[in-house]
PDB file of N, CA and C in Angstrom:
ATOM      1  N   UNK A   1       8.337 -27.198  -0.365  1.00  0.00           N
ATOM      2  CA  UNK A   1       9.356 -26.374  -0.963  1.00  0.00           C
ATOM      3  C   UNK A   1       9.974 -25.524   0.152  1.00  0.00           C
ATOM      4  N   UNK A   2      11.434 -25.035  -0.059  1.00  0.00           N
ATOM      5  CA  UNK A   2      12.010 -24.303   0.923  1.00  0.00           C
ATOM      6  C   UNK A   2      12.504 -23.099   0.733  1.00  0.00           C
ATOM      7  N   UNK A   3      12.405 -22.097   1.299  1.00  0.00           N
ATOM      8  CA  UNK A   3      13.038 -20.811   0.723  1.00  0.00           C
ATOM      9  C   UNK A   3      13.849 -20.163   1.865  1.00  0.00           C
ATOM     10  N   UNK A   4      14.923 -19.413   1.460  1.00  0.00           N
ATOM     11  CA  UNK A   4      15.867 -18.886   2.162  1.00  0.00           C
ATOM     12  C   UNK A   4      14.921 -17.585   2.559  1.00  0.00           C
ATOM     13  N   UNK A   5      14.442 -17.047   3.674  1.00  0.00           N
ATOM     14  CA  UNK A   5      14.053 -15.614   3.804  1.00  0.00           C
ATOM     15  C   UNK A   5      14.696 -14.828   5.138  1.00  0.00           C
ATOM     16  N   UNK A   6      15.443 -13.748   4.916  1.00  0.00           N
ATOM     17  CA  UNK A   6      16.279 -13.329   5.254  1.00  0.00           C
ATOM     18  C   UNK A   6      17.413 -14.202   6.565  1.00  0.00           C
ATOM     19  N   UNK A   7      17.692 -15.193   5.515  1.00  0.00           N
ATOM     20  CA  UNK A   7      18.997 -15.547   6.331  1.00  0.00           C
ATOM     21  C   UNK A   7      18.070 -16.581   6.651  1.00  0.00           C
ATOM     22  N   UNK A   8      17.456 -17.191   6.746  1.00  0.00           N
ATOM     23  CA  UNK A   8      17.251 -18.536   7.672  1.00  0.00           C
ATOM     24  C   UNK A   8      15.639 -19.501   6.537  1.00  0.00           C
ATOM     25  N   UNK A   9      16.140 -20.817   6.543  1.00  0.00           N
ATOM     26  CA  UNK A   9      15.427 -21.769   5.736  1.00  0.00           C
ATOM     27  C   UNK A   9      13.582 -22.015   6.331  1.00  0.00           C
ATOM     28  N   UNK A  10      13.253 -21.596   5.324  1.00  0.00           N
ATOM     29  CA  UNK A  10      11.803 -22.348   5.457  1.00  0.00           C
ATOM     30  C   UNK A  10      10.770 -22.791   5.104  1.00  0.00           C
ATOM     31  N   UNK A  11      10.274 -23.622   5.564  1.00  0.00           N
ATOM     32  CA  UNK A  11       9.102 -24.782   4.477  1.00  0.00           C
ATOM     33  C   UNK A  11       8.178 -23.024   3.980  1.00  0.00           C
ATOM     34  N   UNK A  12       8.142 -23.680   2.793  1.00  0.00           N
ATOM     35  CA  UNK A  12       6.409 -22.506   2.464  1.00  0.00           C
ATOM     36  C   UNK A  12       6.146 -23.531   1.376  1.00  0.00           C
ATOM     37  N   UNK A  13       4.475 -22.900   0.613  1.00  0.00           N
ATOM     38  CA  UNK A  13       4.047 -23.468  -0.244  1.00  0.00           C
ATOM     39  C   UNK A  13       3.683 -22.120  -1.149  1.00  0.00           C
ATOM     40  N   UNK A  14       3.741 -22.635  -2.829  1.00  0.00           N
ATOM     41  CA  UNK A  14       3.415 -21.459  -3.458  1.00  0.00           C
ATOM     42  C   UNK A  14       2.002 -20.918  -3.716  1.00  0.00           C
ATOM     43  N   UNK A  15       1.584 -20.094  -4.006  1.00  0.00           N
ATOM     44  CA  UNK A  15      -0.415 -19.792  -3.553  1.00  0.00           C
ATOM     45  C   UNK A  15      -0.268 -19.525  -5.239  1.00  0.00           C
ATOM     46  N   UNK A  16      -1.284 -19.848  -5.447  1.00  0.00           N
ATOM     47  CA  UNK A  16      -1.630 -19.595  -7.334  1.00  0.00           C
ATOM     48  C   UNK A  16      -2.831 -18.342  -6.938  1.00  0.00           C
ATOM     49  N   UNK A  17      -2.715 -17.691  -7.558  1.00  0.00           N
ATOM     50  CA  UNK A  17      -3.626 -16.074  -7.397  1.00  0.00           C
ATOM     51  C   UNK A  17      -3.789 -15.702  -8.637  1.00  0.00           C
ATOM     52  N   UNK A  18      -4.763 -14.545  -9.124  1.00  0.00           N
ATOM     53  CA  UNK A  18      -5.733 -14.208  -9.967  1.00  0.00           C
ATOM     54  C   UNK A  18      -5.295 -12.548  -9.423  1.00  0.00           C
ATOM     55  N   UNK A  19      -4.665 -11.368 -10.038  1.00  0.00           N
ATOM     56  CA  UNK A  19      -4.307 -10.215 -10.261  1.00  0.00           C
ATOM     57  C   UNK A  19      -6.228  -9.284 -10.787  1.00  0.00           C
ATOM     58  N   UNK A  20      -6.562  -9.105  -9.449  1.00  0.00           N
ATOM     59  CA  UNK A  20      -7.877  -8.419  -9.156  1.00  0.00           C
ATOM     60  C   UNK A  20      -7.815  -6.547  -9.794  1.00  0.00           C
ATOM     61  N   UNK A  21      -6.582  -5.860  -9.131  1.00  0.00           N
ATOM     62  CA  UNK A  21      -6.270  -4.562  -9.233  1.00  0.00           C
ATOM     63  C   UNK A  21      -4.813  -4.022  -9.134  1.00  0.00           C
ATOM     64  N   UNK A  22      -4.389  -3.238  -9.786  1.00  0.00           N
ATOM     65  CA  UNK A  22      -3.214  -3.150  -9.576  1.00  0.00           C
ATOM     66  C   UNK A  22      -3.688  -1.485  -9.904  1.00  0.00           C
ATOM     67  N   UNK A  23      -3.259  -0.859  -9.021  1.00  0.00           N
ATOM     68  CA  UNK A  23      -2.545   0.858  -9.344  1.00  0.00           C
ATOM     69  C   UNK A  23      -1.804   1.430  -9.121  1.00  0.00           C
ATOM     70  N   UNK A  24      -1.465   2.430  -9.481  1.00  0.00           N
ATOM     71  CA  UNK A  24      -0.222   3.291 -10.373  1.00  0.00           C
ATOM     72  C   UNK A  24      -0.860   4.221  -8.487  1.00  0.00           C
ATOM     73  N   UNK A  25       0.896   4.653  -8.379  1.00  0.00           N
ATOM     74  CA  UNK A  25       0.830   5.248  -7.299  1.00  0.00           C
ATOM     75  C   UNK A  25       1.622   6.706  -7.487  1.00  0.00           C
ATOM     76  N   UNK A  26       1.049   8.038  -7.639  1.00  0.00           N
ATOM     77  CA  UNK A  26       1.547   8.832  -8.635  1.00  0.00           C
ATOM     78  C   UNK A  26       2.216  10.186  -7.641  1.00  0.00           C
ATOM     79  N   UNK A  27       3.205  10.825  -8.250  1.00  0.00           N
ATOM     80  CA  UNK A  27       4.063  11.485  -7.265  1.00  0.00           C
ATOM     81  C   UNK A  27       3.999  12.949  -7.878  1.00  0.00           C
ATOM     82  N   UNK A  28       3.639  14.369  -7.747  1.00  0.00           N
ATOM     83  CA  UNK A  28       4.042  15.282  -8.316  1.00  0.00           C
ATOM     84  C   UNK A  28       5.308  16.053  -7.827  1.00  0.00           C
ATOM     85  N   UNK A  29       6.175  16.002  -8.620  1.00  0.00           N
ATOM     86  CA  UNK A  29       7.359  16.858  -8.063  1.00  0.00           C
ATOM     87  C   UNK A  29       7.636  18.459  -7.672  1.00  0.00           C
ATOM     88  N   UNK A  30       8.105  18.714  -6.883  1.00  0.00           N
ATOM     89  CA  UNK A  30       8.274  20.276  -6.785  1.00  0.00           C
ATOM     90  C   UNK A  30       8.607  21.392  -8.062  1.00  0.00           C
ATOM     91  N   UNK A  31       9.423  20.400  -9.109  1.00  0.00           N
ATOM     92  CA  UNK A  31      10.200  21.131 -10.060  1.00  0.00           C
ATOM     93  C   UNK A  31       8.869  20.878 -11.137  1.00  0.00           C
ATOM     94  N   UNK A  32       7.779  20.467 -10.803  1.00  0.00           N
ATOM     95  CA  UNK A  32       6.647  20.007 -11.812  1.00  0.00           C
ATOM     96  C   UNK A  32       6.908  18.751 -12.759  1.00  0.00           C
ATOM     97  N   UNK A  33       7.627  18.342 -12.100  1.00  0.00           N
ATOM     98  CA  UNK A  33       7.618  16.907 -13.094  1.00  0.00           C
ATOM     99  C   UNK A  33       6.909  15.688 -12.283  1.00  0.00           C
ATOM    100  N   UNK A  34       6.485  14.137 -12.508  1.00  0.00           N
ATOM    101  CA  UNK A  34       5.902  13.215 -11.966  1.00  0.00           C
ATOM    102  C   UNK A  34       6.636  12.449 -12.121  1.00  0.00           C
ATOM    103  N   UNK A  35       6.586  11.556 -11.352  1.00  0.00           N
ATOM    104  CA  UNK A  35       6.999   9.842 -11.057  1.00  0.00           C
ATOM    105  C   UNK A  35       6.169   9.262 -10.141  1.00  0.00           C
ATOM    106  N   UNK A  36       6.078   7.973 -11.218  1.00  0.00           N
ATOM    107  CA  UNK A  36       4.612   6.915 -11.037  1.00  0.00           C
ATOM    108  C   UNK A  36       5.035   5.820 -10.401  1.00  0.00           C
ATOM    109  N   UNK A  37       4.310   5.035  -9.791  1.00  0.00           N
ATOM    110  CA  UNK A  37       5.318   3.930  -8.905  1.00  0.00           C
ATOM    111  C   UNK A  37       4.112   2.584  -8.958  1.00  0.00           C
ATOM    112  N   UNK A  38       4.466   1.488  -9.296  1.00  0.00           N
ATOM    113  CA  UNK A  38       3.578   0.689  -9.136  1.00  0.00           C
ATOM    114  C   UNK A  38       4.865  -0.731  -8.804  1.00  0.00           C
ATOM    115  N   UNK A  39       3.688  -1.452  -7.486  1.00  0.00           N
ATOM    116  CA  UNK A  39       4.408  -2.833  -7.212  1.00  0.00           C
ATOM    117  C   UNK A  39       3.470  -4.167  -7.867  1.00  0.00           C
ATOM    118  N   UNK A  40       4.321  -4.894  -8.376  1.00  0.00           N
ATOM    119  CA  UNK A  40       3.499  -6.162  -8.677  1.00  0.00           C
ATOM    120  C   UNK A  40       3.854  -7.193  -8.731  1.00  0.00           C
ATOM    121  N   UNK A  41       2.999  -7.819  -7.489  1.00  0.00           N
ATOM    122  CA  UNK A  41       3.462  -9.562  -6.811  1.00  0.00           C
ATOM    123  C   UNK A  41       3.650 -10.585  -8.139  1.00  0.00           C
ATOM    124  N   UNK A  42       4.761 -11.135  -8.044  1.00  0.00           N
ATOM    125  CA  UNK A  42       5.210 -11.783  -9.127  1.00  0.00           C
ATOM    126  C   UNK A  42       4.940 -13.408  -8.356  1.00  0.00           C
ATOM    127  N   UNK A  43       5.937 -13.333  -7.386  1.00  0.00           N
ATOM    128  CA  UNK A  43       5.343 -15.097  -6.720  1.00  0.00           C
ATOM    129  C   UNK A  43       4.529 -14.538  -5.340  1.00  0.00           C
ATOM    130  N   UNK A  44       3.676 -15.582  -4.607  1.00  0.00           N
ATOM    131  CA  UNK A  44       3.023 -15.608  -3.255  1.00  0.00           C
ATOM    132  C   UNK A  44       3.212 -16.809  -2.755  1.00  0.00           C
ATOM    133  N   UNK A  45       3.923 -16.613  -1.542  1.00  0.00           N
ATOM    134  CA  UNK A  45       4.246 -17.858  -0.481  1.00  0.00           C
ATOM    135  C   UNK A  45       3.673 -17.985   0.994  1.00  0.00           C
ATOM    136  N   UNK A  46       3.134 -19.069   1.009  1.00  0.00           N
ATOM    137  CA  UNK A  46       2.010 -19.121   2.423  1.00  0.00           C
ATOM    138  C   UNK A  46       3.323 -20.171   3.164  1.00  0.00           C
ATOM    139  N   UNK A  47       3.558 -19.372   4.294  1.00  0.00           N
ATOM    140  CA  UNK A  47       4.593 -19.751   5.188  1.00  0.00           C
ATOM    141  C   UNK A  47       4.284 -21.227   6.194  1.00  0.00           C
ATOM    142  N   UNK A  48       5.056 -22.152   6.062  1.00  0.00           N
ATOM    143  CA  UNK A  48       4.727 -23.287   6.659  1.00  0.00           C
ATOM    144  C   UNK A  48       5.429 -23.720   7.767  1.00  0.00           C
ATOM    145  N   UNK A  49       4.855 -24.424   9.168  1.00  0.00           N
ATOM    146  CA  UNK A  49       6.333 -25.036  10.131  1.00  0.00           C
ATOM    147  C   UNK A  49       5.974 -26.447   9.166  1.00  0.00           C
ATOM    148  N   UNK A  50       6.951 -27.037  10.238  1.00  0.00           N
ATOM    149  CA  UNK A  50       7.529 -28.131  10.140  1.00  0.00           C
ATOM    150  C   UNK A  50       6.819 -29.354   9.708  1.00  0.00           C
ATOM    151  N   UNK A  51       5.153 -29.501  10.195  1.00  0.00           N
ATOM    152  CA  UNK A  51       4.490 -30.642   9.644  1.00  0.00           C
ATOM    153  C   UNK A  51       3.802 -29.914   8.696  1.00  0.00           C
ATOM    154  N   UNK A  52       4.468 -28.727   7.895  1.00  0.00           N
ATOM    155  CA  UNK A  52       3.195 -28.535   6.524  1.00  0.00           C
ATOM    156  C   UNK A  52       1.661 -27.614   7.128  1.00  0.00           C
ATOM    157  N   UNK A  53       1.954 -27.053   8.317  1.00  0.00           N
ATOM    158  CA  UNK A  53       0.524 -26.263   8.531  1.00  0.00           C
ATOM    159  C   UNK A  53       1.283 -24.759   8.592  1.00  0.00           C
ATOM    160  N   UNK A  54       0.127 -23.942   7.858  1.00  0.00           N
ATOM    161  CA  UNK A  54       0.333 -22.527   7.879  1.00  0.00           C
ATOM    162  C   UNK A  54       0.732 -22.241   9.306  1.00  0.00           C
ATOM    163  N   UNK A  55       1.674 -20.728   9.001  1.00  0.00           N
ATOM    164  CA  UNK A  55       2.076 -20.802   9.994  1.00  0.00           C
ATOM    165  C   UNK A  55       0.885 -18.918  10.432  1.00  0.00           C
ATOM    166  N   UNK A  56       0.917 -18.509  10.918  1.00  0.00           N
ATOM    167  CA  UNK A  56       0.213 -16.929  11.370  1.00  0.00           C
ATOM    168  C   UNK A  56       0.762 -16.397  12.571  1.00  0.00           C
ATOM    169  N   UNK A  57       0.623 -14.785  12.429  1.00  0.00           N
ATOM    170  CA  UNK A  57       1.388 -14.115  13.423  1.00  0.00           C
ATOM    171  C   UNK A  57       0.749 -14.006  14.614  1.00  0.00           C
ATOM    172  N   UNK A  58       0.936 -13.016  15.849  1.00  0.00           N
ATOM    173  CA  UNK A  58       0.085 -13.494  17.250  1.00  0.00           C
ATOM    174  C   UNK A  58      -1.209 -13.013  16.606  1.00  0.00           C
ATOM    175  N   UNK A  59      -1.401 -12.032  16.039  1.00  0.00           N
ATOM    176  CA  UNK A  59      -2.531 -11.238  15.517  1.00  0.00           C
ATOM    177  C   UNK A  59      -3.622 -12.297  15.072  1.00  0.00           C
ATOM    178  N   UNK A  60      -2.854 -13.197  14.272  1.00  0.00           N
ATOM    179  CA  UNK A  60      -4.069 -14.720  13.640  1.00  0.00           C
ATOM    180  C   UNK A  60      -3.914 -13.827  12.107  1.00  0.00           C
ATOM    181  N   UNK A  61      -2.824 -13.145  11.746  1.00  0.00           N
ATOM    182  CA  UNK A  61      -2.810 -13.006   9.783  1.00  0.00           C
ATOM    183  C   UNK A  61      -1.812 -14.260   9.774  1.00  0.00           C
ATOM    184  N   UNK A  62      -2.065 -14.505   8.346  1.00  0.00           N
ATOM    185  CA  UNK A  62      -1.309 -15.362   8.273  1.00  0.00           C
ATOM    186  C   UNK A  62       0.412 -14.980   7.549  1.00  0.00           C
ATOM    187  N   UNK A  63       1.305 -15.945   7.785  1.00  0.00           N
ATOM    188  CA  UNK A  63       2.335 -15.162   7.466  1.00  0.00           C
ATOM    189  C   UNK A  63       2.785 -15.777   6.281  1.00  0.00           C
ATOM    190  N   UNK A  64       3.195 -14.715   5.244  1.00  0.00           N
ATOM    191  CA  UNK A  64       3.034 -14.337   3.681  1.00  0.00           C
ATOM    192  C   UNK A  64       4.469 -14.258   3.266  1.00  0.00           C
ATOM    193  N   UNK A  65       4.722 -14.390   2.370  1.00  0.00           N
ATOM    194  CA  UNK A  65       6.173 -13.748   1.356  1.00  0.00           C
ATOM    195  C   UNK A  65       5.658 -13.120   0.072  1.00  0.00           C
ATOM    196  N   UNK A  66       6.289 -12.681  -0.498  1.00  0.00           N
ATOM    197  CA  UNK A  66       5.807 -12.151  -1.917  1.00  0.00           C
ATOM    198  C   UNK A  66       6.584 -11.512  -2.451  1.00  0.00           C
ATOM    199  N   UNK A  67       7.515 -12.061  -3.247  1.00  0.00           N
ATOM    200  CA  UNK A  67       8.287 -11.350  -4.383  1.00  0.00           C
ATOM    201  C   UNK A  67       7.460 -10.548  -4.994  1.00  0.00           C
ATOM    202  N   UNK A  68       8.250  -9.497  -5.278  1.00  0.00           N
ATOM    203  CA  UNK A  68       7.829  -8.021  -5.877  1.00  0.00           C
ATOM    204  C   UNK A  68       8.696  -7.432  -7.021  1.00  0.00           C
ATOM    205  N   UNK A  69       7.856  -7.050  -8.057  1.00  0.00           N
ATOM    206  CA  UNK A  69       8.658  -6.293  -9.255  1.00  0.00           C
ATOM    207  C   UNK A  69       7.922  -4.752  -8.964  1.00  0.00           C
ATOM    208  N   UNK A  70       8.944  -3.581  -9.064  1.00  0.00           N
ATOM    209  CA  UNK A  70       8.929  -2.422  -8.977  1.00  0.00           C
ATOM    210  C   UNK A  70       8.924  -1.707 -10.300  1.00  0.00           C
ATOM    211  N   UNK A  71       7.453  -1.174 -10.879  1.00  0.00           N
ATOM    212  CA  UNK A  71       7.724  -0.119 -12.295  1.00  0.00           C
ATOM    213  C   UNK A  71       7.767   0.977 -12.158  1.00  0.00           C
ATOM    214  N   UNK A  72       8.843   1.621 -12.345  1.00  0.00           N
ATOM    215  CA  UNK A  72       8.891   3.459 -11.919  1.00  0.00           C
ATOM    216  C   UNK A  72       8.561   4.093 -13.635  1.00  0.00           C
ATOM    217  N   UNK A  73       7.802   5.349 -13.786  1.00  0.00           N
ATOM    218  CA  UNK A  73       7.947   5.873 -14.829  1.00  0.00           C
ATOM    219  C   UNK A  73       7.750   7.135 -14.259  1.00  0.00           C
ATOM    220  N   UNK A  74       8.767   8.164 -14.926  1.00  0.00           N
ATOM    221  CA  UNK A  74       9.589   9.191 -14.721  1.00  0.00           C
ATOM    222  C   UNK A  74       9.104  10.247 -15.581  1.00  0.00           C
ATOM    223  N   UNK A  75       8.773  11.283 -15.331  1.00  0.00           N
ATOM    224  CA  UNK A  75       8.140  12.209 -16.894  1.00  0.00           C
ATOM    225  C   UNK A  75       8.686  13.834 -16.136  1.00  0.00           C
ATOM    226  N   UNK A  76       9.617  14.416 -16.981  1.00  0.00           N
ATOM    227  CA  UNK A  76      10.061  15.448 -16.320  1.00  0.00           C
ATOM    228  C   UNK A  76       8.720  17.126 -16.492  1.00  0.00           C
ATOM    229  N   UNK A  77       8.803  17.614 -15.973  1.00  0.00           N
ATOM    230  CA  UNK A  77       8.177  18.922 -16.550  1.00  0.00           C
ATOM    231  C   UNK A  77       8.002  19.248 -17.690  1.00  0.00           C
TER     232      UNK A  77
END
């Protein structure tokens, strides 16, 4: 499969995953109100060259994509 990521084409494959933990990342405001912030990986893509082998950065991680949905909830004072 191929995906456009920022501006330029490339092989990846999609990773099937199992949602372990997810938390709420919580903000108190000056005026006393909160806003909550949570991200949650919707697709995961294991980045491929050209003959189909993962590809990894100099470090040896491997290199990832991951669409993301953003839930904000807002609660004033």
């Amino acid at each position: 499969m191929k995906l456009v990521i920022e501006g330029k084409e490339v092989n990846v494959r999609e990773e099937e995953f199992e949602l372990v933990k997810e938390d709420w990342n919580e903000y108190k405001l000056l005026d006393g109100g909160t806003v909550r912030v949570k991200a949650t990986a919707m697709r995961i893509y294991r980045l491929l060259d050209e003959k189909g082998q993962p590809l990894f950065h100099d470090d040896g991680q491997p290199q990832m994509w991951v669409t993301t949905t953003t839930l904000v909830v807002a609660r004033p004072r």
